[in-house]
Protein backbone atom coordinates (compact mmCIF):
# COMPACT_ATOMS: atom_id res chain seq x y z
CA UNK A 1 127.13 70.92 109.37
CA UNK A 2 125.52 71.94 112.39
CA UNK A 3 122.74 74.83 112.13
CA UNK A 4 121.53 77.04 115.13
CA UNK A 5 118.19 75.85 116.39
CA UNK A 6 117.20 78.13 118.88
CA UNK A 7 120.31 79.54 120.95
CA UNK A 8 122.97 81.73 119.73
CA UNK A 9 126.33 82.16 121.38
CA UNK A 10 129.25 84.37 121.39
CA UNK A 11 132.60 83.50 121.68
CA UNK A 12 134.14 85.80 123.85
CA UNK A 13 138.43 85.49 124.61
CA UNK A 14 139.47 85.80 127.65
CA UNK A 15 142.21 87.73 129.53
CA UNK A 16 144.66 84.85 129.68
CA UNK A 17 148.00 84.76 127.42
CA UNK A 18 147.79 86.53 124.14
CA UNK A 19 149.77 84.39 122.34
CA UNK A 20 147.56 80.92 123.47
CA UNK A 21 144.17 83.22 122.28
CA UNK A 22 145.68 84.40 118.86
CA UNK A 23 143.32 82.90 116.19
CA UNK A 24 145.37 83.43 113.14
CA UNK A 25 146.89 80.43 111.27
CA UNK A 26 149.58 80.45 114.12
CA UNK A 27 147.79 80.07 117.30
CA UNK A 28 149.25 77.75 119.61
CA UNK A 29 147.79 74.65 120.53
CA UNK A 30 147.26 75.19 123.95
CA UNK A 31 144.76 78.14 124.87
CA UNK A 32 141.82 79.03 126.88
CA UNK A 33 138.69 79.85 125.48
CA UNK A 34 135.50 80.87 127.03
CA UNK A 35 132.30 80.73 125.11
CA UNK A 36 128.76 82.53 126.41
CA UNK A 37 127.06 85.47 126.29
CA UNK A 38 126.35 86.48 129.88
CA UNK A 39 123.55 84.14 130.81
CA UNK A 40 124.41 80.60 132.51
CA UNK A 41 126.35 78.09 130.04
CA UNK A 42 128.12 75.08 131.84
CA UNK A 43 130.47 72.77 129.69
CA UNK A 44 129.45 69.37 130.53
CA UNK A 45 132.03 67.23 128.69
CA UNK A 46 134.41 67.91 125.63
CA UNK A 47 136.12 65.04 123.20
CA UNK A 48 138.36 65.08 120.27
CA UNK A 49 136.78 65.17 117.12
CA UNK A 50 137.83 65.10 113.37
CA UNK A 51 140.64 67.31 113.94
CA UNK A 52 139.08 69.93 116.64
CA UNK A 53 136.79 69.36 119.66
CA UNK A 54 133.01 68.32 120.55
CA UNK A 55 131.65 70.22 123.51
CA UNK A 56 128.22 69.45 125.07
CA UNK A 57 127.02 72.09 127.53
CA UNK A 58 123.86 72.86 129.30
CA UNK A 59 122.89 76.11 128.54
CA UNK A 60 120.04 79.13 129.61
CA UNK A 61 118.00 79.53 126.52
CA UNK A 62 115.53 82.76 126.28
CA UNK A 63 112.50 81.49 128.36
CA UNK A 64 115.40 81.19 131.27
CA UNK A 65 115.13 77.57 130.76
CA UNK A 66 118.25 75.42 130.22
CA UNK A 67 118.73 73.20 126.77
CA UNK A 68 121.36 70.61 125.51
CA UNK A 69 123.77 72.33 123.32
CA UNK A 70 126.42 70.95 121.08
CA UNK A 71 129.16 72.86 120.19
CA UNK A 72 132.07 72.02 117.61
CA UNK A 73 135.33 73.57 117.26
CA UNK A 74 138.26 73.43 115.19
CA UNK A 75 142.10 72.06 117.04
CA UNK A 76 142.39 75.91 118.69
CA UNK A 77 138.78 75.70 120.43
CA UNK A 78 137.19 78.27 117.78
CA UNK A 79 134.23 77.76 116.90
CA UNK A 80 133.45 76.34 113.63
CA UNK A 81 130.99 78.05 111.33
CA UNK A 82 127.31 76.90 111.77
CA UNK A 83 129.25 75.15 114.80
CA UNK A 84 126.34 75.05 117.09
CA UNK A 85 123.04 73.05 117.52
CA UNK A 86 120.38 72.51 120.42
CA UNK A 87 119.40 69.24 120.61
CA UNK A 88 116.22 69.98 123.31
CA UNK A 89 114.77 72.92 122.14
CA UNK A 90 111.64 71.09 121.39
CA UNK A 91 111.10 69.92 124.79
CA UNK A 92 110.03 72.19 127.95
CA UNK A 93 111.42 72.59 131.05
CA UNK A 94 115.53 72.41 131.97
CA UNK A 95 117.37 70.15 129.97
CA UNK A 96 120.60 69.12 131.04
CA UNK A 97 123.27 67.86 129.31
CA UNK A 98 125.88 64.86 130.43
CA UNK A 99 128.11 63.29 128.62
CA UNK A 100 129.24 62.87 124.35
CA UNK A 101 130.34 58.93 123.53
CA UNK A 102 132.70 58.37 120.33
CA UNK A 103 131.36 55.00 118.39
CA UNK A 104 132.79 52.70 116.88
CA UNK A 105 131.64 53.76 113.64
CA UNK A 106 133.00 57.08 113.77
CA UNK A 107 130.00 58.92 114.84
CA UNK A 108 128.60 59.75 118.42
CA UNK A 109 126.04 59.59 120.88
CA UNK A 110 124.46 62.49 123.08
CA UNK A 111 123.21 61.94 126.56
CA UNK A 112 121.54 63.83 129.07
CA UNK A 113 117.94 65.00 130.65
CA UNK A 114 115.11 66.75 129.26
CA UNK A 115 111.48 67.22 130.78
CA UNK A 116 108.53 66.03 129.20
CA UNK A 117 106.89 67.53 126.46
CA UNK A 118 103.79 67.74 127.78
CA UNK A 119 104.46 70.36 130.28
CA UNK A 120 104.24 68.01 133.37
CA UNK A 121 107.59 68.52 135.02
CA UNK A 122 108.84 64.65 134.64
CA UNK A 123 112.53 64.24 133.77
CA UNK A 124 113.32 61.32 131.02
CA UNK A 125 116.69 59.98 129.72
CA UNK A 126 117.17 61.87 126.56
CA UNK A 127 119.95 59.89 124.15
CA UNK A 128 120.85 61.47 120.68
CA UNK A 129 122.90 59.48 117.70
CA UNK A 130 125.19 61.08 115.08
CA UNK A 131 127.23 59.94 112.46
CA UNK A 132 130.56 61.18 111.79
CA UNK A 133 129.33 63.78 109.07
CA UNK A 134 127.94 64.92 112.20
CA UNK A 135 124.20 64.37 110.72
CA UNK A 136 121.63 62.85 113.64
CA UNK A 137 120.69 59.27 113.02
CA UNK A 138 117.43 60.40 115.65
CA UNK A 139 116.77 60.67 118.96
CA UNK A 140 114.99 58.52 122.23
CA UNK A 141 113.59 59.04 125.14
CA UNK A 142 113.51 56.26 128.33
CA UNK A 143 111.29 57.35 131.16
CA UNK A 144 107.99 56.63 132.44
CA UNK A 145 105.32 58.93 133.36
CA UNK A 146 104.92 61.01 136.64
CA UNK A 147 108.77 59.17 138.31
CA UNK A 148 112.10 61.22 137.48
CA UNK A 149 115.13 59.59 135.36
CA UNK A 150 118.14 61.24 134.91
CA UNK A 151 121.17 59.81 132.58
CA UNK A 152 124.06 61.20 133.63
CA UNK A 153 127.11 59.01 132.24
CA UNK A 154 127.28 56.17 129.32
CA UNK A 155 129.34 53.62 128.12
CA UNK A 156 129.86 51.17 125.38
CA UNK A 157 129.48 47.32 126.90
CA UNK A 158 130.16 44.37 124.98
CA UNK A 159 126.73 44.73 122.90
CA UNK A 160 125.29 47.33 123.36
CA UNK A 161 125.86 50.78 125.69
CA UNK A 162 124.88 51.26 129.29
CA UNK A 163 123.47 54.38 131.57
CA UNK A 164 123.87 55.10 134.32
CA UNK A 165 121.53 57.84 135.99
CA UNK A 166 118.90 58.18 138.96
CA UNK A 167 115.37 57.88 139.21
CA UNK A 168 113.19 58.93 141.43
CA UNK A 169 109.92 57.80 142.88
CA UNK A 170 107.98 60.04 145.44
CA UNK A 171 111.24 61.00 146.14
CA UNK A 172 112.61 58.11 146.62
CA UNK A 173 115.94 58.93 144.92
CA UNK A 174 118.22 54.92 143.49
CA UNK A 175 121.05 54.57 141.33
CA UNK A 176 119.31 53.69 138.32
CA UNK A 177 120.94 51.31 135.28
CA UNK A 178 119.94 51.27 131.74
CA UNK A 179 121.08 48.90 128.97
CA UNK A 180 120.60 49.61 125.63
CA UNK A 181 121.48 47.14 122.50
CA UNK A 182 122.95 48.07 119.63
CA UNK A 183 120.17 49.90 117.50
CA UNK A 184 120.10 51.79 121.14
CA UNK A 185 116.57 50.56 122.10
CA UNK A 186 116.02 49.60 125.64
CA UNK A 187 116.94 45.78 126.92
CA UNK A 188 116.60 46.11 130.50
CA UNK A 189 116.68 48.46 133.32
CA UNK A 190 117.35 48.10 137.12
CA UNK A 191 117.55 50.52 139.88
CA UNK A 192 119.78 50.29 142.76
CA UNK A 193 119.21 51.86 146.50
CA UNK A 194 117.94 52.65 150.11
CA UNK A 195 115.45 54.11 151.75
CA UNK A 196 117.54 57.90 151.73
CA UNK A 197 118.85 59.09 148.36
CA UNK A 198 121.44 57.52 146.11
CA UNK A 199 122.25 58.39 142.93
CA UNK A 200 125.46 57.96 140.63
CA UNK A 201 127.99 59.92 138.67
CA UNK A 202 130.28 57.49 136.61
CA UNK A 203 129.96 53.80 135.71
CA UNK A 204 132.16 51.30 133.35
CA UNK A 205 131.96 47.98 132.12
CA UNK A 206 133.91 44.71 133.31
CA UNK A 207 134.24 41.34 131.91
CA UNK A 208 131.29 39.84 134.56
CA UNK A 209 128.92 43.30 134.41
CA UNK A 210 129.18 47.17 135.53
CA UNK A 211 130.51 48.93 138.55
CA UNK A 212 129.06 52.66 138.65
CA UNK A 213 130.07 54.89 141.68
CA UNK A 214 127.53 57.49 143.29
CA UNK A 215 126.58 58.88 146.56
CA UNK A 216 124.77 57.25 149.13
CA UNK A 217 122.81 58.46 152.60
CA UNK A 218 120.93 55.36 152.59
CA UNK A 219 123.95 53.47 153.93
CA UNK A 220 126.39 53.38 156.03
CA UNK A 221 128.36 50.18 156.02
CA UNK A 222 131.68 50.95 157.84
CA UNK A 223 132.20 51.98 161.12
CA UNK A 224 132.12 55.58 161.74
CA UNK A 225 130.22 56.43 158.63
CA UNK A 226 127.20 59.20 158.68
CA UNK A 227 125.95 61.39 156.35
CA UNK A 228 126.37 61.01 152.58
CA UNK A 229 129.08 58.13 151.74
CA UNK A 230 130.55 57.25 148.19
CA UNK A 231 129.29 54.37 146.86
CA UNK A 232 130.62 51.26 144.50
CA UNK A 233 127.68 49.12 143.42
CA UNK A 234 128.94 46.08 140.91
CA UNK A 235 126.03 44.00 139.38
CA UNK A 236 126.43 41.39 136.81
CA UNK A 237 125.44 41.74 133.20
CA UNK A 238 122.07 42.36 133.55
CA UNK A 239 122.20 44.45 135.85
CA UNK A 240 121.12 42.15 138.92
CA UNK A 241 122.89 40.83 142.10
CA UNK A 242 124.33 43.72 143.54
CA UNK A 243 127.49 44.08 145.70
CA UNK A 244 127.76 47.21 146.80
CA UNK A 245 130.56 49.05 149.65
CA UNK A 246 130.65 52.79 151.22
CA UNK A 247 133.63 54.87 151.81
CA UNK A 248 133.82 57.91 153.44
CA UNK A 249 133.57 59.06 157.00
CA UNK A 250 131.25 60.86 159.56
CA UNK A 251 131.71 63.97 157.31
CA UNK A 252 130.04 64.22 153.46
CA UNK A 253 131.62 61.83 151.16
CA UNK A 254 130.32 62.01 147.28
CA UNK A 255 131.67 59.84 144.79
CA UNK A 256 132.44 61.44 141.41
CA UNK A 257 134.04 58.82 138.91
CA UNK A 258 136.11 56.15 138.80
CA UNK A 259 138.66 53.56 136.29
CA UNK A 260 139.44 50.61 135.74
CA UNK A 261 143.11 49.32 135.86
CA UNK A 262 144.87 47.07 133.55
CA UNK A 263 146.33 45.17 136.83
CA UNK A 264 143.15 44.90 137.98
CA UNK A 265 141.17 46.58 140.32
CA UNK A 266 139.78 50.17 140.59
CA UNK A 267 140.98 54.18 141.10
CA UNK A 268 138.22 56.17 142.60
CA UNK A 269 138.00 59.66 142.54
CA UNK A 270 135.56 61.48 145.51
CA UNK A 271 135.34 64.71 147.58
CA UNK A 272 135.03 64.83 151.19
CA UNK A 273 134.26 67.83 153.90
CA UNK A 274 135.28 68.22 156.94
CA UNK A 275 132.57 68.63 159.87
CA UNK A 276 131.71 72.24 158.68
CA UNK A 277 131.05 71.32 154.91
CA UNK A 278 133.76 74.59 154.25
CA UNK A 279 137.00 72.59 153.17
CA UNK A 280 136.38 70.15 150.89
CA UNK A 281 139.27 67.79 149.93
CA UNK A 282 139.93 65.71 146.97
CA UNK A 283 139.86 62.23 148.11
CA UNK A 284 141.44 59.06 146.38
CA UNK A 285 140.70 55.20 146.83
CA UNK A 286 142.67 51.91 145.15
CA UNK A 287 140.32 49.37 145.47
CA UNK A 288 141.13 45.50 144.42
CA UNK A 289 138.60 44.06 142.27
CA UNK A 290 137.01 42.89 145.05
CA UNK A 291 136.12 46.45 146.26
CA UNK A 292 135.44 45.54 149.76
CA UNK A 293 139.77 45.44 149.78
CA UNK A 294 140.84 49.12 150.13
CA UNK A 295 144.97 48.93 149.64
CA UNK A 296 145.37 52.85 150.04
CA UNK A 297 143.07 56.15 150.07
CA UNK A 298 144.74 59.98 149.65
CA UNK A 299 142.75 62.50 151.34
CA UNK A 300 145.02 65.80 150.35
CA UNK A 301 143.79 67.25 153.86
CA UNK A 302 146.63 69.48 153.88
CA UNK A 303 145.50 71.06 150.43
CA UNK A 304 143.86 73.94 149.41
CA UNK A 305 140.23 73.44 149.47
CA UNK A 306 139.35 71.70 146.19
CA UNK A 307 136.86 69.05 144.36
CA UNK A 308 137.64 66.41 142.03
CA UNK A 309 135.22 65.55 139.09
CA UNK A 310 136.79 63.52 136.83
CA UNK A 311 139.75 61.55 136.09
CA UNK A 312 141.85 59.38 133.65
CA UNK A 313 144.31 57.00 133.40
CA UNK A 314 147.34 58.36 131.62
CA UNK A 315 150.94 57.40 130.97
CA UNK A 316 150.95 54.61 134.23
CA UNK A 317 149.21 57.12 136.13
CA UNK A 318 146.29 59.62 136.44
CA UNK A 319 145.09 63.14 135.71
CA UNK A 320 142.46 64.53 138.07
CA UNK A 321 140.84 68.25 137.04
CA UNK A 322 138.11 69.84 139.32
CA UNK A 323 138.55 73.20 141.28
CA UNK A 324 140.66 74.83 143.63
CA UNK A 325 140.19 78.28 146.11
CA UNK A 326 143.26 80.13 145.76
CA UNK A 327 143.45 83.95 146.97
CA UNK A 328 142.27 85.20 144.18
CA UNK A 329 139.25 82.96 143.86
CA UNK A 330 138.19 79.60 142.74
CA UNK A 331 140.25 78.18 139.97
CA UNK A 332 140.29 75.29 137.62
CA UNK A 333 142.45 72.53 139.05
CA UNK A 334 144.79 70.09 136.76
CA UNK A 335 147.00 67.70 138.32
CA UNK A 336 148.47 64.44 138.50
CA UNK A 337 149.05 61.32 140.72
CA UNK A 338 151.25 58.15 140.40
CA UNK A 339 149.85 54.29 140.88
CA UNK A 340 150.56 55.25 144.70
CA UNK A 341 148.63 58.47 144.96
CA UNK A 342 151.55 60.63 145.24
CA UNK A 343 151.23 64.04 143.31
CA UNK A 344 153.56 64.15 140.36
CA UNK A 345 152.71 67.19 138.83
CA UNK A 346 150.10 70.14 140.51
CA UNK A 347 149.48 72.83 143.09
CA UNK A 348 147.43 70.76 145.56
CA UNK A 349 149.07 71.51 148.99
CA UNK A 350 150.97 74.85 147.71
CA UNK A 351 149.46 77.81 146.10
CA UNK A 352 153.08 78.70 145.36
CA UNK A 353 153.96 75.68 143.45
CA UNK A 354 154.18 75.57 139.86
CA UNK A 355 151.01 76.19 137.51
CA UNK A 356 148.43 73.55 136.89
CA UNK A 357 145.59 75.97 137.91
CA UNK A 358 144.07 78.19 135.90
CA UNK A 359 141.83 81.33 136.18
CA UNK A 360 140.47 82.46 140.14
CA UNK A 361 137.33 83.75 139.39
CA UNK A 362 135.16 81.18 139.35
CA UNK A 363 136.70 78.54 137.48
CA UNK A 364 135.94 74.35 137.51
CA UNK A 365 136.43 71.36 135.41
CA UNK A 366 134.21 68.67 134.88
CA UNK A 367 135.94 66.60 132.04
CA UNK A 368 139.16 66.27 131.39
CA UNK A 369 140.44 63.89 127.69
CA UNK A 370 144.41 62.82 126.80
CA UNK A 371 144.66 64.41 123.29
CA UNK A 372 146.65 62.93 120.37
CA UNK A 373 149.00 65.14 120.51
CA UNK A 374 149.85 63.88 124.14
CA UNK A 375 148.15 66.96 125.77
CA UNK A 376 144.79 67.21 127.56
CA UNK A 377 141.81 68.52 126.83
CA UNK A 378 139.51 70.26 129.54
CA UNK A 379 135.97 71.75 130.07
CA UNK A 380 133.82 73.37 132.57
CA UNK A 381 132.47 76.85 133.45
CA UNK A 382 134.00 80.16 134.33
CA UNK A 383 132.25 83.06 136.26
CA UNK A 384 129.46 83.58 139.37
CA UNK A 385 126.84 80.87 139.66
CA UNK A 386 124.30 81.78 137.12
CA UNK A 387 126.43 83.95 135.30
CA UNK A 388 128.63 81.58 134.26
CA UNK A 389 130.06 80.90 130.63
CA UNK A 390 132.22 77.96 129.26
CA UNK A 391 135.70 77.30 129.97
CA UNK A 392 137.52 75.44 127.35
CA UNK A 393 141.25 74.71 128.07
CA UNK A 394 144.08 72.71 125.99
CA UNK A 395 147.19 72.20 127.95
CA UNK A 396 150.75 69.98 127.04
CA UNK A 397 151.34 67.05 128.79
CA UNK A 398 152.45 68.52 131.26
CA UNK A 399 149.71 70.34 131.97
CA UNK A 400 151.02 73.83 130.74
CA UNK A 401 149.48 76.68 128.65
């Protein structure tokens, strides 16, 4: 049972269908639900957990710093009691939260970013066990003294987990790599990048190493390419011997996450601008598993403006959730694509088509999980930047409320 640490929060409902918000015994089991109290609360990622949800957020604590929060609810996105717990609040500085991994042992692990305790503004790694009574199994810290790391997405490898993060050396920003074995202490670490600043988002595991995506201005290895480019970097298991490929175009490319196919080969999800930097575009690539070997990319450059920040593989295909500018105002985006990159189900090119975006006031996704139940399960932030509070929403498969 969790207890509250340092920050409290309210759980305010929103405006959106009465019915979905209900929380008697009857409440449907799709809803939206935003938590906060005024301040600044983002919802970094959300997963299914013994019958409700785990939701890790970054949060503005009194001091106006940020902290790593952990939230649970129960299968209608209430909040349990004693449902909340603040993992950093013994560390200075803003701490940032990143991403929640399910083990195999029924408990999870925490990641994200917290400054030194000694005041000096360094960022380390910051990882955090549980078991599945929810009870911590303690906490570690990677980082050196006086050079930036950031984790910012982990995954379970064949022993073991790996990072993926940045670090940063007299501003020298690389793609950074940590492996971990499985009692979670450090193996080896590597760091990947240029003489500009590269840094990732996403990375999984394959059967000969990792592939992580991230953003690159440090290269430019296609013709026509300037500015920032996405970025595949695929090193072996110990993190060495890089191959590495940028897509993208003249314009600001940033690569946000990525899967692996059973057929082999990759997905990636990015977001491109046009010359301006005003209309961003959610941009798709199918790679081979030799990801020099594009076979198509989807640039929706007749869509509404909208970013893409994660995306799974679901039912032969895949479900993308970000944001999108309708008239009314930024929304959270749901929809989803075939093996080909057509849209199967979403209001990408059409503010009139049906659904799949929700709110317009300030609305974005950045994690998206396929329920049991067949549905999906989404979080992110709702509100003006730095006013912001979470946004937790459970659609049907089909991406309705």
């Amino acid at each position: 049972m969790f207890k509250i640490r340092y920050i409290i929060i309210i759980l305010l409902l929103s405006v959106f269908a009465c019915d979905n918000l209900d929380i008697s015994s009857h409440q449907a089991e799709t809803f939206v639900k935003v938590i906060g109290t005024g301040s600044s609360q983002i919802g970094n990622d959300v997963k299914e957990f013994n019958g409700g949800y785990l939701i890790l957020a970054t949060v503005s604590s009194e001091n106006e710093n940020t902290e790593i929060v952990l939230m649970q609810t129960n299968k209608f996105g209430n909040l349990l009691p004693d449902g909340i717990d603040t993992l950093s609040s013994l560390r200075g500085g803003n701490n940032t939260a990143s991403q929640i991994l399910l083990t195999d042992d029924g408990g999870f692990i925490i990641l994200g970013t917290v400054v030194d305790t000694a005041g000096i503004d360094d960022k380390n790694i910051f990882l955090e066990k549980f078991n599945s009574s929810l009870v911590s199994e303690g906490e570690s810290i990677f980082g050196e003294s006086e050079i930036n790391e950031e984790g910012v997405a982990i995954k379970k490898a064949s022993s073991g987990y790996i990072i993926a993060g940045s670090t940063d050396i007299d501003g020298d920003k690389d793609i950074y790599l940590v492996k971990l074995d499985d009692s979670r202490d450090l193996e080896w670490d590597q760091n990947h990048g240029g003489a500009g600043t590269d840094y990732s988002s996403d990375v999984i595991v394959i059967s000969s190493g990792y592939v992580v995506i991230g953003t690159t201005n440090s290269f430019n290895l296609q013709p026509g390419q300037a500015n920032n480019n996405i970025m595949l970097v695929e090193t072996n298991q110990t993190g060495g011997s890089p191959d590495f490929i940028t897509y993208g175009s003249s314009n600001n490319d940033y690569g946000e996450s990525l899967v692996k196919l059973d057929d082999g080969g990759y997905i990636i999800l990015g977001t491109v601008e046009n010359l301006t930097g005003d209309n961003p575009s959610i941009y798709i690539i199918r790679a081979e598993d030799n990801i020099h070997n594009v076979l198509w990319n989807a640039q929706y450059e007749e869509a509404l403006p909208s970013h893409g920040y994660d995306i799974i593989k679901s039912n032969g295909g895949f479900v993308i959730v970000g944001d999108i500018e309708l008239s009314s105002g930024l929304a959270a985006s749901f929809f989803k694509i075939d093996s080909e990159g057509e849209i199967l189900i979403g209001n990408l090119v059409d503010e009139s088509r049906d659904g799949l975006s929700y709110g317009g006031f300030g609305q974005k996704m950045y994690s998206v999980e396929q329920t049991s139940d067949g549905g999906y399960i989404m979080v992110g932030n709702s509100g003006e930047e730095g006013n912001e509070m979470i946004s937790l929403i459970k659609v049907n498969s089909d991406g309705e409320l």
